[in-house]
N, C-alpha and C. Protein backbone atom coordinates (compact mmCIF):
# COMPACT_ATOMS: atom_id res chain seq x y z
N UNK A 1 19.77 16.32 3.79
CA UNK A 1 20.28 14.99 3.50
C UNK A 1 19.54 14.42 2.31
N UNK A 2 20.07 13.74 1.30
CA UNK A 2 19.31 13.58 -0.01
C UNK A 2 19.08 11.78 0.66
N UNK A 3 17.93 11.33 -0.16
CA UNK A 3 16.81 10.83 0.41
C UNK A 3 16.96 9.43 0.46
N UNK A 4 18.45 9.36 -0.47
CA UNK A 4 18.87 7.85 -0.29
C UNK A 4 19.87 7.58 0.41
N UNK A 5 20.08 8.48 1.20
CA UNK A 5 21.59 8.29 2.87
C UNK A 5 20.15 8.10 3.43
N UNK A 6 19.11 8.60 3.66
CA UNK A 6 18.35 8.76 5.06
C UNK A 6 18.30 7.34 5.62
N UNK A 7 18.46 6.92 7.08
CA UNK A 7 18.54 6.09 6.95
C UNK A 7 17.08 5.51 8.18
N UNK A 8 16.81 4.29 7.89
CA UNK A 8 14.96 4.39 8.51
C UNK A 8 14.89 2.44 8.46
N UNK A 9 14.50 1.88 9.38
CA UNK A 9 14.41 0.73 9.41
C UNK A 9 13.76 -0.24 8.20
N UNK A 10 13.92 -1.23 7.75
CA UNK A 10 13.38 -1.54 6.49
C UNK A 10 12.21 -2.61 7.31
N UNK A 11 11.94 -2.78 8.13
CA UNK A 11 10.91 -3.92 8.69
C UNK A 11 11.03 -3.16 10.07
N UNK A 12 9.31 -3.45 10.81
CA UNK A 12 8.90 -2.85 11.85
C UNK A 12 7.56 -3.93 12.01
N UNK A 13 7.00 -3.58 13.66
CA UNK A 13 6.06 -4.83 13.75
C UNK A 13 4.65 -3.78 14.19
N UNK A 14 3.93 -4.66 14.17
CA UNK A 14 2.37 -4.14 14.52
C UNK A 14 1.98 -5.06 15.46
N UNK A 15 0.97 -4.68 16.08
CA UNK A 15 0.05 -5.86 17.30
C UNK A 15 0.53 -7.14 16.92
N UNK A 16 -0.15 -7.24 15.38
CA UNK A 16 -0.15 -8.23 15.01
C UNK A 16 0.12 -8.52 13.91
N UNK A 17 1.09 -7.97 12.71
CA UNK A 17 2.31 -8.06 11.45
C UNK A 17 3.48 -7.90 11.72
N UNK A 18 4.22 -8.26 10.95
CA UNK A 18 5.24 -7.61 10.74
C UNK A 18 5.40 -7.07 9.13
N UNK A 19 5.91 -5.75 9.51
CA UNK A 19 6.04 -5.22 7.97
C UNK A 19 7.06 -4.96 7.29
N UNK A 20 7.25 -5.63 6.43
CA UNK A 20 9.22 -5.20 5.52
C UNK A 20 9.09 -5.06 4.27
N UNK A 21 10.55 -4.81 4.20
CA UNK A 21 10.26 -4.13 2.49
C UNK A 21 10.35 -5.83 2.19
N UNK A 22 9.62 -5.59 0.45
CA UNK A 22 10.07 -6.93 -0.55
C UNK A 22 11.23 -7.34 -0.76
N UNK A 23 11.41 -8.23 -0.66
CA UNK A 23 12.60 -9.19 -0.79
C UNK A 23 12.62 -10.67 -1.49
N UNK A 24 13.79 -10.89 -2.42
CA UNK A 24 14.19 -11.74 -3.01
C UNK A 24 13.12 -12.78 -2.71
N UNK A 25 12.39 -13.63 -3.64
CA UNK A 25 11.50 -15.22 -2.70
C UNK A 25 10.33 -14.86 -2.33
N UNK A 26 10.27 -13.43 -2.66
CA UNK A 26 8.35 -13.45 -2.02
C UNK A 26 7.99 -13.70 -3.61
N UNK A 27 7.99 -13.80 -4.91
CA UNK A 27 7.03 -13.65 -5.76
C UNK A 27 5.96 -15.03 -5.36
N UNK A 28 6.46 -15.57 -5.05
CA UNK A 28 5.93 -16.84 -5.02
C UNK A 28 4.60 -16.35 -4.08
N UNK A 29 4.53 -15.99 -2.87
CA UNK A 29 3.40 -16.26 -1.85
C UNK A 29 2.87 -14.88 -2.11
N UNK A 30 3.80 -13.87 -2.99
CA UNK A 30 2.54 -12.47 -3.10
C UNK A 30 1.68 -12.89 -4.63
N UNK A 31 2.35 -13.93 -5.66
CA UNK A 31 1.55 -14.40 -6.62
C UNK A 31 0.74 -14.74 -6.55
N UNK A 32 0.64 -16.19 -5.70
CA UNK A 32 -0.53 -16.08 -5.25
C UNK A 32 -1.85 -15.91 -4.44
N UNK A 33 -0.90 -15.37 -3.75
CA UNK A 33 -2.22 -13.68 -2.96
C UNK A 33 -3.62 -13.31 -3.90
N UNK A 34 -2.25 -12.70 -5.17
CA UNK A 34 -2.97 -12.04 -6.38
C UNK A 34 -3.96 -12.87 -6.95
N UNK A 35 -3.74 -14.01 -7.03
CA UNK A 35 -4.32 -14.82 -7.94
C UNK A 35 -6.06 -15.12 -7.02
N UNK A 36 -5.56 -15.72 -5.66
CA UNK A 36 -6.79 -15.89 -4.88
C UNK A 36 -7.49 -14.52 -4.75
N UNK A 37 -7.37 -13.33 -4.70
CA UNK A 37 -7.49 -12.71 -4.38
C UNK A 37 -8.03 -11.35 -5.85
N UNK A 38 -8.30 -11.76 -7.31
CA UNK A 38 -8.36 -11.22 -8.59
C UNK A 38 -9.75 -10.62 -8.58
N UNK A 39 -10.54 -11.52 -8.08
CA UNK A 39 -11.82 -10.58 -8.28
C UNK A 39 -12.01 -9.62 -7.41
N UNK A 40 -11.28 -9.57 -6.07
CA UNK A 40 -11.79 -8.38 -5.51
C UNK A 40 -10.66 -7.16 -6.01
N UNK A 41 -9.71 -7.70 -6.49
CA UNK A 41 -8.73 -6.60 -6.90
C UNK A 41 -8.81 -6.06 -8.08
N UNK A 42 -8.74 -6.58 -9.16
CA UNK A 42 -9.76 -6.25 -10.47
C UNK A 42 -10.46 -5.04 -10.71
N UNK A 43 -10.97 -5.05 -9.86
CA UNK A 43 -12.37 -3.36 -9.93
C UNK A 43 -11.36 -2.17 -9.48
N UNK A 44 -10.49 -2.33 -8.85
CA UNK A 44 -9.55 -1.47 -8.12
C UNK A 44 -7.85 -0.69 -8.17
N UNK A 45 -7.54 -2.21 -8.89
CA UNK A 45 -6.02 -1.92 -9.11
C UNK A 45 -5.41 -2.59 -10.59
N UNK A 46 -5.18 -1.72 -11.10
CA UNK A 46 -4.90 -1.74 -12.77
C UNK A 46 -4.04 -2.56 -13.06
N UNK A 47 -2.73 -3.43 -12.28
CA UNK A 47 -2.27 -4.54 -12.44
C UNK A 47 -2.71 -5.82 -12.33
N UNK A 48 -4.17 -5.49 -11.59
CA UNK A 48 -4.83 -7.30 -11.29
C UNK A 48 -5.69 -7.37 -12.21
N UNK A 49 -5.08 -7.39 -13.50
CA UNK A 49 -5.55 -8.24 -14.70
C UNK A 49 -5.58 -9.95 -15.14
N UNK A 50 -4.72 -10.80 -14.03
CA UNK A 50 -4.72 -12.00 -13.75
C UNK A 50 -3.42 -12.52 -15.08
N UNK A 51 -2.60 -11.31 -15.46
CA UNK A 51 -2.13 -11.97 -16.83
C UNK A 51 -0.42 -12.11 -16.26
N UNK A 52 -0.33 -11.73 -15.38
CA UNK A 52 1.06 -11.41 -14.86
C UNK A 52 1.70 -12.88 -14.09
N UNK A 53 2.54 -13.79 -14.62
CA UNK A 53 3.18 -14.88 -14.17
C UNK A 53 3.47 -14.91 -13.02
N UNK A 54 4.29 -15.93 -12.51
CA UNK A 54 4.74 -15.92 -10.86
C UNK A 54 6.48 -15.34 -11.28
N UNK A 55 6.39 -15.44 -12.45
CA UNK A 55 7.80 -15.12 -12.92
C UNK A 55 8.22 -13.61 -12.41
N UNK A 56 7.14 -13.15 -13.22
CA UNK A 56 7.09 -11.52 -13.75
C UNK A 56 6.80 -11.09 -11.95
N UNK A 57 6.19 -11.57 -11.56
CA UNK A 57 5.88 -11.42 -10.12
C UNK A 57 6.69 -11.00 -9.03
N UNK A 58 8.22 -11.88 -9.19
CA UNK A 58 9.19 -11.91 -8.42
C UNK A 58 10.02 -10.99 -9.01
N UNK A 59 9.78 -10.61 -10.70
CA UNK A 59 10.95 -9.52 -11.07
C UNK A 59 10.46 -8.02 -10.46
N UNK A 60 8.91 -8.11 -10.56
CA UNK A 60 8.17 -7.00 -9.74
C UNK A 60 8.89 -6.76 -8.25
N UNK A 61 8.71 -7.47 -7.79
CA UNK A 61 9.30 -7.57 -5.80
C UNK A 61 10.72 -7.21 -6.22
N UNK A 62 11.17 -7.73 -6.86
CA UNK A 62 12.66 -7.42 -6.60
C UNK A 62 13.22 -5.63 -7.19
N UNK A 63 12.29 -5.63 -8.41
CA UNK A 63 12.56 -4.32 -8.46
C UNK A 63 12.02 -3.06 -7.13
N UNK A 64 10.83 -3.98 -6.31
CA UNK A 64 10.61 -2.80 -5.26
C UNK A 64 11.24 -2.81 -3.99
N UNK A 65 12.45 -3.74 -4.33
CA UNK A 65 13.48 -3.36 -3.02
C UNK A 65 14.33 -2.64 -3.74
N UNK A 66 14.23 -2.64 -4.86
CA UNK A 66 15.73 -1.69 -5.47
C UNK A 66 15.03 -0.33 -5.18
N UNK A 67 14.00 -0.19 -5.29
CA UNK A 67 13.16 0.86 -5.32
C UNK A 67 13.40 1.72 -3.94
N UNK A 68 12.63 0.49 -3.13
CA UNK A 68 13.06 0.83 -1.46
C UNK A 68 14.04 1.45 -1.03
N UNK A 69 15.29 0.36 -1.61
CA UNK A 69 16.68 1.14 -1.10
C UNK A 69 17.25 2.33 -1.52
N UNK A 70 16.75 2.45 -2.66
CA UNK A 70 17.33 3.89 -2.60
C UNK A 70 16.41 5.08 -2.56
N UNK A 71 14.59 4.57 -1.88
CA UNK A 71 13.87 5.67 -0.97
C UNK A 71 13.36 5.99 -2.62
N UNK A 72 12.78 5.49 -2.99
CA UNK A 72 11.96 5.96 -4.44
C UNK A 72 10.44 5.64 -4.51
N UNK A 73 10.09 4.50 -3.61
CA UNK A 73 9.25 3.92 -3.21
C UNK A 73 9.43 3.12 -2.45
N UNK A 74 8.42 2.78 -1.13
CA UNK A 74 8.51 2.04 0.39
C UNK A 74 7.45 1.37 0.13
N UNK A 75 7.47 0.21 -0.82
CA UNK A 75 6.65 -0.43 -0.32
C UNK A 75 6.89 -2.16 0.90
N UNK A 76 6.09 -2.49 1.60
CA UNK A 76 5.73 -3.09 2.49
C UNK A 76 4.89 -4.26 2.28
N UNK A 77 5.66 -5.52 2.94
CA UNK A 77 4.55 -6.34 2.47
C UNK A 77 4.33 -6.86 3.97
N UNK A 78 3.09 -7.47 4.01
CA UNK A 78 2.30 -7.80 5.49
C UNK A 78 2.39 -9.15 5.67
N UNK A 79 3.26 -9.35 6.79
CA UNK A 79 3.21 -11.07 7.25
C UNK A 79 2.26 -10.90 8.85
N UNK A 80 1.97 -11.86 8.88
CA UNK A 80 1.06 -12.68 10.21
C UNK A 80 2.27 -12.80 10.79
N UNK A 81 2.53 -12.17 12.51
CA UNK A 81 3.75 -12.08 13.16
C UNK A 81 3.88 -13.57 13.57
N UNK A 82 3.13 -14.33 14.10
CA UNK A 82 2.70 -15.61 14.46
C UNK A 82 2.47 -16.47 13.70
N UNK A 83 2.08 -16.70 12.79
CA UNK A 83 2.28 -17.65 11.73
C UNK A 83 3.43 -17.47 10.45
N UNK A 84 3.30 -16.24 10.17
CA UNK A 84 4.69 -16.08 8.86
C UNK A 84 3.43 -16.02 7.42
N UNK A 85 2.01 -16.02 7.75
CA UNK A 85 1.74 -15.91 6.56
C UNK A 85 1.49 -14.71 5.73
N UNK A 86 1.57 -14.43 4.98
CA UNK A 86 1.44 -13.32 3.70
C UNK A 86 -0.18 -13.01 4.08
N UNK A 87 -0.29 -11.50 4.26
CA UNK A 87 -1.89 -10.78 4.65
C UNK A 87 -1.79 -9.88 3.48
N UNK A 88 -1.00 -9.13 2.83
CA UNK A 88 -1.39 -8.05 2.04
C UNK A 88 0.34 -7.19 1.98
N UNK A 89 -0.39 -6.36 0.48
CA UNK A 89 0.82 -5.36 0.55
C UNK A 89 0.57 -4.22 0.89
N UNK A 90 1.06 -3.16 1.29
CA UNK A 90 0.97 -1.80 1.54
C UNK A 90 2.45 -0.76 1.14
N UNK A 91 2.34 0.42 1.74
CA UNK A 91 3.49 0.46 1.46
C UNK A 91 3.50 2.45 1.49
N UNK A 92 4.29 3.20 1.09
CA UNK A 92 4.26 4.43 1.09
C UNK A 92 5.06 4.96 -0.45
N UNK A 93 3.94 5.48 -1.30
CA UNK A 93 4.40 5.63 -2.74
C UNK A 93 3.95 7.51 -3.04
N UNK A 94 4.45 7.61 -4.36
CA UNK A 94 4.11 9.47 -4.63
C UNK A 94 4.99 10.01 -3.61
N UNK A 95 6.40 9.56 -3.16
CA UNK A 95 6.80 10.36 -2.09
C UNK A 95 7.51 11.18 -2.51
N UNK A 96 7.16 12.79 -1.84
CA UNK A 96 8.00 13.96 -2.31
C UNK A 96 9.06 14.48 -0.61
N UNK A 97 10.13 14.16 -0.90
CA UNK A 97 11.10 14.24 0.30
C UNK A 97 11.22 15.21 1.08
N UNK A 98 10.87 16.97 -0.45
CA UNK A 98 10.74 18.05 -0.04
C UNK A 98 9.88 18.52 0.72
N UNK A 99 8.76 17.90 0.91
CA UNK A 99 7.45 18.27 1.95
C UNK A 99 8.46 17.73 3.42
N UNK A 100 8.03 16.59 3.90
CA UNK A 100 7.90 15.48 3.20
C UNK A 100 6.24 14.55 3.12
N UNK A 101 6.24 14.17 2.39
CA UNK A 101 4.90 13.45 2.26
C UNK A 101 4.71 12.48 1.73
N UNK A 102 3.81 11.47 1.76
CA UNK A 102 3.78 10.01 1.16
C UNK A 102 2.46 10.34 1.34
N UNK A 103 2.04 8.68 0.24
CA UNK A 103 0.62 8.12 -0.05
C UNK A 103 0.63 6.83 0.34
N UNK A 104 -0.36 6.73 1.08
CA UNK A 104 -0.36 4.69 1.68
C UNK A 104 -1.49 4.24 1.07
N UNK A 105 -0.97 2.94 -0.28
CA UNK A 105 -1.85 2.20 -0.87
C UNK A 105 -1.54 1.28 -0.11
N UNK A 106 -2.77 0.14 -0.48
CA UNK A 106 -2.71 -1.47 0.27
C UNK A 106 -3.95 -1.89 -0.85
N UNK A 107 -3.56 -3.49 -0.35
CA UNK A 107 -4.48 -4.26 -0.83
C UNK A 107 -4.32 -5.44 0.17
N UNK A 108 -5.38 -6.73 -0.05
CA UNK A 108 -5.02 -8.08 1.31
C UNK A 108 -5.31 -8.93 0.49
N UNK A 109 -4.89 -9.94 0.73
CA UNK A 109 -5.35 -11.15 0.48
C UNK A 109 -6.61 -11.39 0.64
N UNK A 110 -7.13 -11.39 -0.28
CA UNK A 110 -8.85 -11.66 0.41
C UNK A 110 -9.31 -12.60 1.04
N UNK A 111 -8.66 -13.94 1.65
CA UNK A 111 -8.92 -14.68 2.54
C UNK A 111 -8.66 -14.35 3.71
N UNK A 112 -7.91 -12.81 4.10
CA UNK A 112 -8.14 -11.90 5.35
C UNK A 112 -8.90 -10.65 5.28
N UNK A 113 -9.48 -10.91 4.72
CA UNK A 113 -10.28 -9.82 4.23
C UNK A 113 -10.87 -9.54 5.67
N UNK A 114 -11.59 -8.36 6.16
CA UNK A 114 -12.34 -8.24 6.85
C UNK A 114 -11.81 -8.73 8.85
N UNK A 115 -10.49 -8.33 8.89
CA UNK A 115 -10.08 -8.87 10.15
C UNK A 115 -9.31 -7.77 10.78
N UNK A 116 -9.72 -6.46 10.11
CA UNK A 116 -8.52 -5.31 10.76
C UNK A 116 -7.15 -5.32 10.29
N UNK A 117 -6.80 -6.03 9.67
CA UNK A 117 -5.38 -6.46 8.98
C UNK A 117 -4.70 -5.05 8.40
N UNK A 118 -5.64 -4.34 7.47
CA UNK A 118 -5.35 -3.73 7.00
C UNK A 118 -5.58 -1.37 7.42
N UNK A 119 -6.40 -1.80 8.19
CA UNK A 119 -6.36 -0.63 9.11
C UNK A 119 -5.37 -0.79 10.16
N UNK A 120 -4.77 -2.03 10.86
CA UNK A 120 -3.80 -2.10 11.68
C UNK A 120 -2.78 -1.59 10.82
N UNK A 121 -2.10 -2.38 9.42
CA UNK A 121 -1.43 -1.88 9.01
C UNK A 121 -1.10 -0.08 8.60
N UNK A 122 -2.01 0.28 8.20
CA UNK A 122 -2.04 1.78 7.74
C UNK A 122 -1.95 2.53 9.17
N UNK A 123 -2.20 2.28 10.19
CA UNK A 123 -1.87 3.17 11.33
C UNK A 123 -0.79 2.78 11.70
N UNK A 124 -0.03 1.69 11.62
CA UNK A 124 1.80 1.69 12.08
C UNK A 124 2.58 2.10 10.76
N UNK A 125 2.16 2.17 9.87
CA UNK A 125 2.53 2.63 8.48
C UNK A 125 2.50 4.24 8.50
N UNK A 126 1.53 4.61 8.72
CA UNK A 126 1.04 6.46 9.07
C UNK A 126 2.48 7.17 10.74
N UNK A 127 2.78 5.95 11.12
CA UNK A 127 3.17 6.20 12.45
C UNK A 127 4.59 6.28 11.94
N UNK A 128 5.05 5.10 11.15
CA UNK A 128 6.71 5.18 10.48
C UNK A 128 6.34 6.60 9.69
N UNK A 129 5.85 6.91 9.54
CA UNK A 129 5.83 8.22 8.51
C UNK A 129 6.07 9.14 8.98
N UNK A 130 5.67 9.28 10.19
CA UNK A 130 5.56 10.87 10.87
C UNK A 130 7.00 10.42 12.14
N UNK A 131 7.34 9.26 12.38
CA UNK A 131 8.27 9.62 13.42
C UNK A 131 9.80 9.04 12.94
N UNK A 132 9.77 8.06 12.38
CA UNK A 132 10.86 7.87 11.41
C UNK A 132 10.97 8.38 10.07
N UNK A 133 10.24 9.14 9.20
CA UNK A 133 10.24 9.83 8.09
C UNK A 133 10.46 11.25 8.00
N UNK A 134 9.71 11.75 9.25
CA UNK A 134 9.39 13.31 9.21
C UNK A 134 8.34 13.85 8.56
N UNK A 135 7.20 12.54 8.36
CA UNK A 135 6.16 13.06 6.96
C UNK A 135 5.67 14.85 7.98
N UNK A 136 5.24 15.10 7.03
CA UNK A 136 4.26 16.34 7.22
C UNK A 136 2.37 16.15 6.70
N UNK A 137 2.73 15.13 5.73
CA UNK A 137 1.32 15.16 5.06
C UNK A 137 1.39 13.54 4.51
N UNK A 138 0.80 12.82 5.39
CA UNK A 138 0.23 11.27 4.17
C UNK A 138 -1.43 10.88 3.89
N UNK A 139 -1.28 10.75 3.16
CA UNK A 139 -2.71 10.72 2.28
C UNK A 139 -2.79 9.28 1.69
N UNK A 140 -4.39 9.25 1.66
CA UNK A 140 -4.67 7.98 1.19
C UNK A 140 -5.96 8.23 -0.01
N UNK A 141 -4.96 8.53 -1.08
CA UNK A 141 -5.96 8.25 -2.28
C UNK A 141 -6.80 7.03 -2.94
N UNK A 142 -8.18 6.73 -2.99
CA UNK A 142 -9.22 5.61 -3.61
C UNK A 142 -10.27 6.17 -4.14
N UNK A 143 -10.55 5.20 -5.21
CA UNK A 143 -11.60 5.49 -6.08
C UNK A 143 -12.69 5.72 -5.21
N UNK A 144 -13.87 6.73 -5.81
CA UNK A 144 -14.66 6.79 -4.58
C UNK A 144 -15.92 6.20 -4.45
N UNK A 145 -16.09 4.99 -5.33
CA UNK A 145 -16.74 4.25 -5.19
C UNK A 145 -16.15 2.67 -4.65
N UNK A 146 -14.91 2.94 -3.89
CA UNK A 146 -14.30 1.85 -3.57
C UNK A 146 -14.62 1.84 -1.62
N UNK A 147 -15.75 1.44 -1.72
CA UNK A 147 -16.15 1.93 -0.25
C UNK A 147 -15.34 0.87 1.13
N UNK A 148 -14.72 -0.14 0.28
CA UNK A 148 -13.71 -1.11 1.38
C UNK A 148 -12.84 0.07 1.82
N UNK A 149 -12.01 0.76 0.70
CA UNK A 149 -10.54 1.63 0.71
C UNK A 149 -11.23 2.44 1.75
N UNK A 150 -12.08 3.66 1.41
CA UNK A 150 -12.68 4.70 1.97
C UNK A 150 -12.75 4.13 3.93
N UNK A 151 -13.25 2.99 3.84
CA UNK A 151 -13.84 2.47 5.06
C UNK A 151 -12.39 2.78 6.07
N UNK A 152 -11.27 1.69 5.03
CA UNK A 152 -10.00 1.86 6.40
C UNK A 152 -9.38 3.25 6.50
N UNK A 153 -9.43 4.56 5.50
CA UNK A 153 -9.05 5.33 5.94
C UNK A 153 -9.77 6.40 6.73
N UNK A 154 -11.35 6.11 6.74
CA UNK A 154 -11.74 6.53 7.80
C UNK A 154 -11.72 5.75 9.14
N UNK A 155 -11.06 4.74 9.24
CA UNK A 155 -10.87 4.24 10.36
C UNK A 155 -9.37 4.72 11.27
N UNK A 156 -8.76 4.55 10.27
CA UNK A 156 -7.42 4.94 10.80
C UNK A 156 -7.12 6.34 11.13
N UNK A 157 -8.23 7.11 10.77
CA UNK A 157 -8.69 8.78 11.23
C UNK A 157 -8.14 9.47 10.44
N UNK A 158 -7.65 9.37 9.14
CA UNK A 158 -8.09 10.56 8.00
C UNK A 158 -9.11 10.98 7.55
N UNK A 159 -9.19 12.58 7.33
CA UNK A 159 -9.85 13.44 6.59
C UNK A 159 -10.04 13.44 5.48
N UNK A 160 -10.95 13.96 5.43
CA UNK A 160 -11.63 13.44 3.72
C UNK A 160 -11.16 14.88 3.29
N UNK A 161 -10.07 15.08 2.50
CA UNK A 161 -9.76 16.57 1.98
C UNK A 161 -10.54 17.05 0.73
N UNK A 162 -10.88 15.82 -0.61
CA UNK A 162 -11.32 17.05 -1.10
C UNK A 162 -11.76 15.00 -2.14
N UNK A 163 -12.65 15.42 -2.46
CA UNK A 163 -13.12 14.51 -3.98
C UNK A 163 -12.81 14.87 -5.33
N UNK A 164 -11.78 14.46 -6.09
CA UNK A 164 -12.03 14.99 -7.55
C UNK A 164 -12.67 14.59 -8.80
N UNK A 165 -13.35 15.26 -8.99
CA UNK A 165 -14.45 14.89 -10.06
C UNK A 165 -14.08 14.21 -11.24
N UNK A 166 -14.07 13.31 -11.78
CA UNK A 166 -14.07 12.18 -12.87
C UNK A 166 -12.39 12.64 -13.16
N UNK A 167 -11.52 12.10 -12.05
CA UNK A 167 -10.18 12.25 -12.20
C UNK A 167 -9.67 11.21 -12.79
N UNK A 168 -10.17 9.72 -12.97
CA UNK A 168 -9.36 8.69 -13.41
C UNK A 168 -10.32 7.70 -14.31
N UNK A 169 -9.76 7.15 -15.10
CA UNK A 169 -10.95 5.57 -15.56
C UNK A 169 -10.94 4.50 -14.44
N UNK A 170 -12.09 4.14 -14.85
CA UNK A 170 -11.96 2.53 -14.63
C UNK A 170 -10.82 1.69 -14.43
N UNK A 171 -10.89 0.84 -13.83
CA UNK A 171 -9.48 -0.05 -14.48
C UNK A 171 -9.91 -0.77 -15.60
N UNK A 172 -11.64 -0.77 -15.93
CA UNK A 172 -12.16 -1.22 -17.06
C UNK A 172 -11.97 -0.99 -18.14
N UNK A 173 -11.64 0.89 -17.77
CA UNK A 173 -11.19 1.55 -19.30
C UNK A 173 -12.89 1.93 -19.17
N UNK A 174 -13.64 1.78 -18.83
CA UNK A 174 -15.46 1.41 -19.29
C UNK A 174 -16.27 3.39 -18.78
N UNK A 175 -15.42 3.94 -17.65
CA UNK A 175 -16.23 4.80 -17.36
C UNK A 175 -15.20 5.97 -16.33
N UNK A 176 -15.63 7.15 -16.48
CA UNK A 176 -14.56 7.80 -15.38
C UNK A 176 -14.67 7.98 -14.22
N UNK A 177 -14.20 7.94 -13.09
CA UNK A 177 -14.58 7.60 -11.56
C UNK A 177 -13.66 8.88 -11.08
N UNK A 178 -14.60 9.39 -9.49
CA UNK A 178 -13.80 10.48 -9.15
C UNK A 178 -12.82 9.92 -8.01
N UNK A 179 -11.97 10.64 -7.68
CA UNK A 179 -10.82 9.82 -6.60
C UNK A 179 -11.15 10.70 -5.07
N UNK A 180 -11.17 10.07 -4.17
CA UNK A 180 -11.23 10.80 -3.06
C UNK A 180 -10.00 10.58 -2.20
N UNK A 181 -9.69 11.95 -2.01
CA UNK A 181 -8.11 12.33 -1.03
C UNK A 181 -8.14 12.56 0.83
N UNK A 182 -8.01 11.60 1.79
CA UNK A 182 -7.88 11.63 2.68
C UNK A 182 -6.33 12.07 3.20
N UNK A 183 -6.53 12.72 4.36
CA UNK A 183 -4.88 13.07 5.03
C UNK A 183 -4.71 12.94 6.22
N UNK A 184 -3.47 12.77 6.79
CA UNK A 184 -3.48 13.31 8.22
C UNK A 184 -1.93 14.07 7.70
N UNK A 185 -2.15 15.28 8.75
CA UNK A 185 -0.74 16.03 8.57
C UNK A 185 -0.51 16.52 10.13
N UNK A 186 0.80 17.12 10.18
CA UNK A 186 1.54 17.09 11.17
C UNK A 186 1.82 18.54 11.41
């Protein structure tokens, strides 16, 4: 079945999120996520340069449901099931259909920083993968001096498969950093 019939729920819940794809009206509350949230993202993720509008923001979201729907990229954004507020994005990207396999990035709002938010997420995220996807292999690639990232995917019980040696820059541009590859496979 080619990868844009498959068909797989677009929102699913956790203890305590709910997770769906982006949709029309979020630029607004994932803008400024980003914005509160720049210095811890900055060191980490090559778009939180702080230069990106609330405009450009919402054309972003909207292109990652076009994305979504036709299974090119899954990404996920994290609401508080009980309040409705915006915790973080996540999502399942690098997906090759032919394995099948995905990669689960995230980031949070850093005013939830530090509450499980985001290891809850990656284990119902790891879980749509393997029982509504068919993954075989999802991995969670981070810089490996990014010891927050490292932390939730050893929480959520991936393996540390392999470190690669000065695989990427900075987001500084300033120095080369090696990436470390966690998995769980099936």
């Amino acid at each position: 079945m080619k990868p844009i019939l498959k068909e797989f729920p677009h929102e699913f819940t956790s203890e305590r999120l709910l997770l769906r794809m982006p949709m029309p009206g979020d630029g607004k509350t994932v803008y400024n996520a980003i914005q509160a949230s720049l210095a811890e993202l900055k060191p980490w993720m090559p778009w939180a340069d702080g230069k990106q509008t609330e405009e450009e923001t919402e054309i972003n979201i909207r292109e990652a449901q076009i994305s979504f729907l036709k299974r090119e990229d899954l990404r996920l954004h994290l609401f508080h099931k009980e309040t409705g507020e915006f915790i973080g994005c996540s999502g399942l990207h690098r997906i090759d259909w032919d394995v099948p396999k995905f990669e689960i990035g995230y980031w949070v709002d850093s005013r939830f920083q530090k509450q499980g938010y985001v290891t809850e997420a990656v284990n119902r995220i790891t879980q749509f993968a393997f029982e509504d996807l068919g993954a075989r292999r999802v991995e969670i690639r981070c810089d490996a001096k990014n010891s927050n990232s490292s932390a939730v995917a050893k929480r959520a019980g991936y393996h540390l498969d392999a470190v690669l040696k000065n695989d990427a820059m900075s987001c500084d541009g300033k120095e080369l950093r090696d990436t470390c590859i966690f998995s769980k496979v099936k």
